[in-house]
C-alpha atoms as a PDB file:
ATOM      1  CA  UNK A   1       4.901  10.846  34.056  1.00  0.00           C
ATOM      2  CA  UNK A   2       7.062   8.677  31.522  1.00  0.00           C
ATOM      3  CA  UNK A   3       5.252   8.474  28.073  1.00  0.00           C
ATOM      4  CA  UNK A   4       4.985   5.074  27.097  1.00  0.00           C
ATOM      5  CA  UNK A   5       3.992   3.723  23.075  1.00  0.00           C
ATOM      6  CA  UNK A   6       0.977   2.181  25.204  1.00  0.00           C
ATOM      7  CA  UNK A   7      -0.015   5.565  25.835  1.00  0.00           C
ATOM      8  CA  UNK A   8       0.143   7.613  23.186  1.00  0.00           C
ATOM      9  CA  UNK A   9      -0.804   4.716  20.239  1.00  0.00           C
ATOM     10  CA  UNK A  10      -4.059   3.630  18.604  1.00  0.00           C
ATOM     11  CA  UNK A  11      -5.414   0.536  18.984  1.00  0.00           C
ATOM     12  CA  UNK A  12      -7.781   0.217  16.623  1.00  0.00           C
ATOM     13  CA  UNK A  13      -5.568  -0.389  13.429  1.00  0.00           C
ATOM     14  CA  UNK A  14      -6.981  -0.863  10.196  1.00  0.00           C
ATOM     15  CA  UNK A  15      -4.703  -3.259   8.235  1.00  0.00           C
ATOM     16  CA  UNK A  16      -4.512  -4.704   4.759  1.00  0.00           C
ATOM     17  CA  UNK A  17      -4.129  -7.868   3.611  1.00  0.00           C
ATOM     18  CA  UNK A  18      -0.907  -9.312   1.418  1.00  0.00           C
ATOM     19  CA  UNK A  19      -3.003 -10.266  -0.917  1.00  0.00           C
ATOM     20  CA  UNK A  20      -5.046  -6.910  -1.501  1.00  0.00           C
ATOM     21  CA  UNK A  21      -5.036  -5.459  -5.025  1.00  0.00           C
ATOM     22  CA  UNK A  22      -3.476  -2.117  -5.435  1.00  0.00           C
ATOM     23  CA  UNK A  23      -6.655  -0.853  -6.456  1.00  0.00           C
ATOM     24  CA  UNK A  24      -8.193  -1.851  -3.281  1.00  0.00           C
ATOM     25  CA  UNK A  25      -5.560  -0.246  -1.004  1.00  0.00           C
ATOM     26  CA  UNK A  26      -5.843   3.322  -2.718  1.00  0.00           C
ATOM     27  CA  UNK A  27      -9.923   2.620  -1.802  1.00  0.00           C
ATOM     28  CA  UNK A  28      -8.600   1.858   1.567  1.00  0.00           C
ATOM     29  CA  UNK A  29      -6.064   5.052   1.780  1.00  0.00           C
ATOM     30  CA  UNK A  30      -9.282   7.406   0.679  1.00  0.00           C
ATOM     31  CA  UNK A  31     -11.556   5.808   2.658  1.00  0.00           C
ATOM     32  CA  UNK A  32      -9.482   5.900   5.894  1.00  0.00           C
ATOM     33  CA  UNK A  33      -7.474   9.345   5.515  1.00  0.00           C
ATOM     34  CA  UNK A  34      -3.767   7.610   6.369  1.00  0.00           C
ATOM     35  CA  UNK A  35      -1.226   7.160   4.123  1.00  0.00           C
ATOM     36  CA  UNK A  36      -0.073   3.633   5.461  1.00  0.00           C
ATOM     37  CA  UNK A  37      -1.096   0.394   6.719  1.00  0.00           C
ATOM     38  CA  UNK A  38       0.579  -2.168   8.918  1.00  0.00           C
ATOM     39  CA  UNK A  39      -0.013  -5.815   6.369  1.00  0.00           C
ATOM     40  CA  UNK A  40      -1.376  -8.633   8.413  1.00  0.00           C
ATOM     41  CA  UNK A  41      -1.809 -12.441   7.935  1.00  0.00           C
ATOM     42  CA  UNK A  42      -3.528 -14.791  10.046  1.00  0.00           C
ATOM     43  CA  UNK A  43      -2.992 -12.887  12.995  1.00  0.00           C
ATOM     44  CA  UNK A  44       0.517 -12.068  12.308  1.00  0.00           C
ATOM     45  CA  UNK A  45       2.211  -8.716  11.356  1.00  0.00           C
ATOM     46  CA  UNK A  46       4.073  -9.107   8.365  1.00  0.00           C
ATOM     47  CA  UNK A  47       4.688  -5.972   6.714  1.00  0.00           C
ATOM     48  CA  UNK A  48       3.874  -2.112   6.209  1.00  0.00           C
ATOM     49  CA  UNK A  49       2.958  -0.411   3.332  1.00  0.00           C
ATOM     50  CA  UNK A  50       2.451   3.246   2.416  1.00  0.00           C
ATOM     51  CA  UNK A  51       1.411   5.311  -0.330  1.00  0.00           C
ATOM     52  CA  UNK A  52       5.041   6.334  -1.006  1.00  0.00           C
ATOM     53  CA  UNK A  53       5.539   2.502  -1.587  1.00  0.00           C
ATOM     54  CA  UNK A  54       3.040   2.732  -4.180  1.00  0.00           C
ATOM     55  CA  UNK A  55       4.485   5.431  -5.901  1.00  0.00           C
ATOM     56  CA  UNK A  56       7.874   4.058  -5.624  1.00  0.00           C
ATOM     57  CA  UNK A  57       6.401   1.228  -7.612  1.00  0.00           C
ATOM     58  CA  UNK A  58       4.804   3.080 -10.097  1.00  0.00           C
ATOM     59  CA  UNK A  59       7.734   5.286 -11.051  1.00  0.00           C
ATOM     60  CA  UNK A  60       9.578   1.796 -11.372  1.00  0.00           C
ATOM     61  CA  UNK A  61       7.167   0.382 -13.405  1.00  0.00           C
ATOM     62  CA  UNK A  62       7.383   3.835 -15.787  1.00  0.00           C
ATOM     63  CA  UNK A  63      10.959   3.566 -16.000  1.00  0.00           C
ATOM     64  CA  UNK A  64      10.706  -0.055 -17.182  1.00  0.00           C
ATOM     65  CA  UNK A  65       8.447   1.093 -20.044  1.00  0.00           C
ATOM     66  CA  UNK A  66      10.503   3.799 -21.059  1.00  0.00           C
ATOM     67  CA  UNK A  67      13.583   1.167 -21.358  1.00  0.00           C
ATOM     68  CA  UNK A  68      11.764  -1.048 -23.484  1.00  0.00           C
ATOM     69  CA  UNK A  69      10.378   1.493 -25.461  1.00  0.00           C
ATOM     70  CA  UNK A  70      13.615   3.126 -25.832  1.00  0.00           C
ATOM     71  CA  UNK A  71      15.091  -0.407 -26.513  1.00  0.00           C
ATOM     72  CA  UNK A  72      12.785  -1.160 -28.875  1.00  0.00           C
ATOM     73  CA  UNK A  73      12.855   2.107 -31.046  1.00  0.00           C
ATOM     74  CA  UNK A  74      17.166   1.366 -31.062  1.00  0.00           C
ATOM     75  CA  UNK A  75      16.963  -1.965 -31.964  1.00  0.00           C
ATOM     76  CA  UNK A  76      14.070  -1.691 -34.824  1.00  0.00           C
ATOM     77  CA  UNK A  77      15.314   1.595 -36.393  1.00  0.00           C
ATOM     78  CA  UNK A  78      11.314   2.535 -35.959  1.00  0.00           C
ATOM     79  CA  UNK A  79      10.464   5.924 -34.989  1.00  0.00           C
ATOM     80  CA  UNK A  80       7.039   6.075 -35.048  1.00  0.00           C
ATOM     81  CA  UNK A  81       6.631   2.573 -33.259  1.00  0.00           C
ATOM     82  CA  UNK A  82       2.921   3.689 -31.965  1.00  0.00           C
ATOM     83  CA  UNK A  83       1.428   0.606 -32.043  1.00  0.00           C
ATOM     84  CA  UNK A  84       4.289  -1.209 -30.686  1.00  0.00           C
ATOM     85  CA  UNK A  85       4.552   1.154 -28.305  1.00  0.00           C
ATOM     86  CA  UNK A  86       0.530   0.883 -26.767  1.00  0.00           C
ATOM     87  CA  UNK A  87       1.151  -2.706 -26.628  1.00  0.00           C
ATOM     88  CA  UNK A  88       3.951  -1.882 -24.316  1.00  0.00           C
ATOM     89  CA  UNK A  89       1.834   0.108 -22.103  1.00  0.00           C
ATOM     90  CA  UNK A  90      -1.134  -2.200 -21.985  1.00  0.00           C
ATOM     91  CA  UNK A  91       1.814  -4.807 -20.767  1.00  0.00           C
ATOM     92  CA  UNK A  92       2.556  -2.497 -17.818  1.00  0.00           C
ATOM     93  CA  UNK A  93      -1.234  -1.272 -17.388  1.00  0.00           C
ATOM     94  CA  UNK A  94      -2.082  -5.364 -16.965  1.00  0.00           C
ATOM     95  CA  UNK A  95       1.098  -5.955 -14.792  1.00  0.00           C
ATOM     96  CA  UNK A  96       0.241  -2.912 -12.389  1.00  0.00           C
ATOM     97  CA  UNK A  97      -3.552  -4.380 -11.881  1.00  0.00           C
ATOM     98  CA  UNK A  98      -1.423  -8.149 -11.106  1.00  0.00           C
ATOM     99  CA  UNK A  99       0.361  -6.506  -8.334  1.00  0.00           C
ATOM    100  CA  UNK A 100      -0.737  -6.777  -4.422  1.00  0.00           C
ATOM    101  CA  UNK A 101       0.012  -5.336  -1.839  1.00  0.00           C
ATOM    102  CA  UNK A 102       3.153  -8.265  -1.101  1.00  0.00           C
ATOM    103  CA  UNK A 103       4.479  -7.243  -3.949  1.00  0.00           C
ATOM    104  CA  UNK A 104       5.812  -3.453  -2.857  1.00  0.00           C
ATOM    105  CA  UNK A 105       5.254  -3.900   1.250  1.00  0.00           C
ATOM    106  CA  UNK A 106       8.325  -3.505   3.473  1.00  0.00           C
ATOM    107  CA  UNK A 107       9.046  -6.410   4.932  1.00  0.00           C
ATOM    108  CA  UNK A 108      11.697  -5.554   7.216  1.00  0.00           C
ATOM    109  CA  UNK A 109       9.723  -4.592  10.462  1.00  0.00           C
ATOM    110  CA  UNK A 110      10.962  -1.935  12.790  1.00  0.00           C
ATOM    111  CA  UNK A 111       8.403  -2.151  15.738  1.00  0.00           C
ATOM    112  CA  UNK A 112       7.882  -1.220  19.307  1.00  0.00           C
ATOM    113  CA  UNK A 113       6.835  -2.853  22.469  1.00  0.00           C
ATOM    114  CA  UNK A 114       3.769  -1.080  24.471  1.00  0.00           C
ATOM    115  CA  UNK A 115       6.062  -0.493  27.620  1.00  0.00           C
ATOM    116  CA  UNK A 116       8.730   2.028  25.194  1.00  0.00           C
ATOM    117  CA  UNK A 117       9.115   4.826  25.990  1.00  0.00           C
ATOM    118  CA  UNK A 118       7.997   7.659  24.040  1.00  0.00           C
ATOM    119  CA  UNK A 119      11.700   9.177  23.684  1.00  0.00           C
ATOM    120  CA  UNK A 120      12.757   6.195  22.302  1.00  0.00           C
ATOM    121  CA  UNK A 121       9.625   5.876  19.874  1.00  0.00           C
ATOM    122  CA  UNK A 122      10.700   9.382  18.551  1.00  0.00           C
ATOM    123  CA  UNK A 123      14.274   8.352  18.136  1.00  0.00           C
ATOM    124  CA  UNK A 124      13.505   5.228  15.942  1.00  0.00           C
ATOM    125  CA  UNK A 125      11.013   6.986  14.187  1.00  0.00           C
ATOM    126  CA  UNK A 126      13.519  10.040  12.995  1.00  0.00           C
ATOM    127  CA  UNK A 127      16.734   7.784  12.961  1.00  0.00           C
ATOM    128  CA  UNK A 128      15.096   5.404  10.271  1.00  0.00           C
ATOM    129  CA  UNK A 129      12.692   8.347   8.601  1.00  0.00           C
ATOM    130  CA  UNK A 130       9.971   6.429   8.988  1.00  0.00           C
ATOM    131  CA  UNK A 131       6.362   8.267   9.884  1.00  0.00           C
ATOM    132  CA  UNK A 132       4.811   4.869  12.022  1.00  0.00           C
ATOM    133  CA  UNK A 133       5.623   2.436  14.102  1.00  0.00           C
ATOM    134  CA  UNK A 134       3.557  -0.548  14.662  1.00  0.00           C
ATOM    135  CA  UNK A 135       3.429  -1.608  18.415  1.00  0.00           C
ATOM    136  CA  UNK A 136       3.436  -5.488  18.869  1.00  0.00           C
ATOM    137  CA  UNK A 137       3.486  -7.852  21.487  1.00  0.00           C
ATOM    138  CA  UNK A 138       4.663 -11.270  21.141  1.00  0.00           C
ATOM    139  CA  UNK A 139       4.751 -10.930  16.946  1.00  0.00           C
ATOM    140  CA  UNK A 140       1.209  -9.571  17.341  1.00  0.00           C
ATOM    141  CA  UNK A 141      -0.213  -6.320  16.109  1.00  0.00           C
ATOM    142  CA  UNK A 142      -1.551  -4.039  19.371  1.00  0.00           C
ATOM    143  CA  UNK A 143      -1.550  -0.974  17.857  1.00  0.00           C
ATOM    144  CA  UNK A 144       0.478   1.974  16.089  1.00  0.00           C
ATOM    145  CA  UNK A 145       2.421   5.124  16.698  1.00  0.00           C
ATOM    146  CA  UNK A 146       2.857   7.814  14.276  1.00  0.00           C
ATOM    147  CA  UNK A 147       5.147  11.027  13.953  1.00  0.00           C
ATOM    148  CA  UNK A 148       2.065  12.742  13.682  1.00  0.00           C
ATOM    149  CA  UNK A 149       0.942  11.773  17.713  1.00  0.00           C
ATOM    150  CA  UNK A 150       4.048  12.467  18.879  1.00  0.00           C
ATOM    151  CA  UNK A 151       3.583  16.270  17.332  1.00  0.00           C
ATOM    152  CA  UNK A 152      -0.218  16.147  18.587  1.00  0.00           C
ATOM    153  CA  UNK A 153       0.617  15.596  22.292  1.00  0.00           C
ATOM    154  CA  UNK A 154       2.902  19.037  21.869  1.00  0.00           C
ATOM    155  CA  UNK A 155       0.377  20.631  19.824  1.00  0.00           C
ATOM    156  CA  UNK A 156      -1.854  19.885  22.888  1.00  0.00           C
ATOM    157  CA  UNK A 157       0.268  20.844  25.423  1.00  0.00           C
ATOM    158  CA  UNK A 158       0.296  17.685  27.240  1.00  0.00           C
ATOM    159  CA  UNK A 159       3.780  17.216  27.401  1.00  0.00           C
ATOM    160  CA  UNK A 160       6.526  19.568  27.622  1.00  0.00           C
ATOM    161  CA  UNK A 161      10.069  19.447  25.828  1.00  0.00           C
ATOM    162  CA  UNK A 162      13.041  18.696  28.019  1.00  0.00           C
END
């Protein structure tokens, strides 16, 4: 039998909106178990986000603070610029609550079809070091794929290695 994506991949995706506060999507990620979502709008498949694209965010948004912070203790002389200093991080507290979800997704898609086959699903999938791959047909979200199938249907026995 030739594994196809069609095979192996869920159907029944939960996705997140663009618009989706970050709040909201850490809900999502507890309530659900998975550490990424494919982002869809009006039908359409427009992005994928992850909890390592949150992160990514937040250690960007920590670095920023520690630049201005740093910036601002050079520039005034002030050492003990406490109060300067919360007002910084209430800035970056009330821009991290601004931020959605289409503000940190990937946009760049890497997808499959259903008919792929499953060697070629694990080739995209390590070549790119990504852990999912949304399966689409006609710009349309079917399903998705993740390393962790591919490693189940060993696990299970149900296929063999070459």
């Amino acid at each position: 039998m030739t594994w196809t994506a069609r095979d192996l991949m869920h159907g029944a995706v939960h996705t997140v909106d663009p618009d989706m506060s970050l709040a909201d999507l850490e809900r999502s990620f507890l309530r659900t178990g998975v550490s990424g979502f494919p982002v869809v709008e009006d039908g359409r498949l427009v992005g994928i986000v992850s909890r390592s694209d949150v992160v990514r965010q937040l250690s960007v948004e920590r670095s920023q603070a520690e630049t201005i912070s740093d910036y601002y203790r050079e520039a005034t002389g002030i050492e003990d610029a406490e109060a300067s200093l919360e007002d910084i991080a209430e800035r970056v507290g009330a821009r991290l609550e601004r931020l959605r979800v289409a503000d940190l997704m990937i946009r760049r898609l890497i997808t499959v079809s259903p008919e792929q086959p499953l060697g070629e699903v694990a080739r995209i999938l390590l070549e790119h070091r990504i852990h999912r791959l949304p399966v689409t047909e006609a710009g349309r979200l079917v399903g998705i794929v993740s390393s962790l199938d591919l490693v189940r249907l060993f696990a299970e026995d149900r296929v063999k290695p070459a």
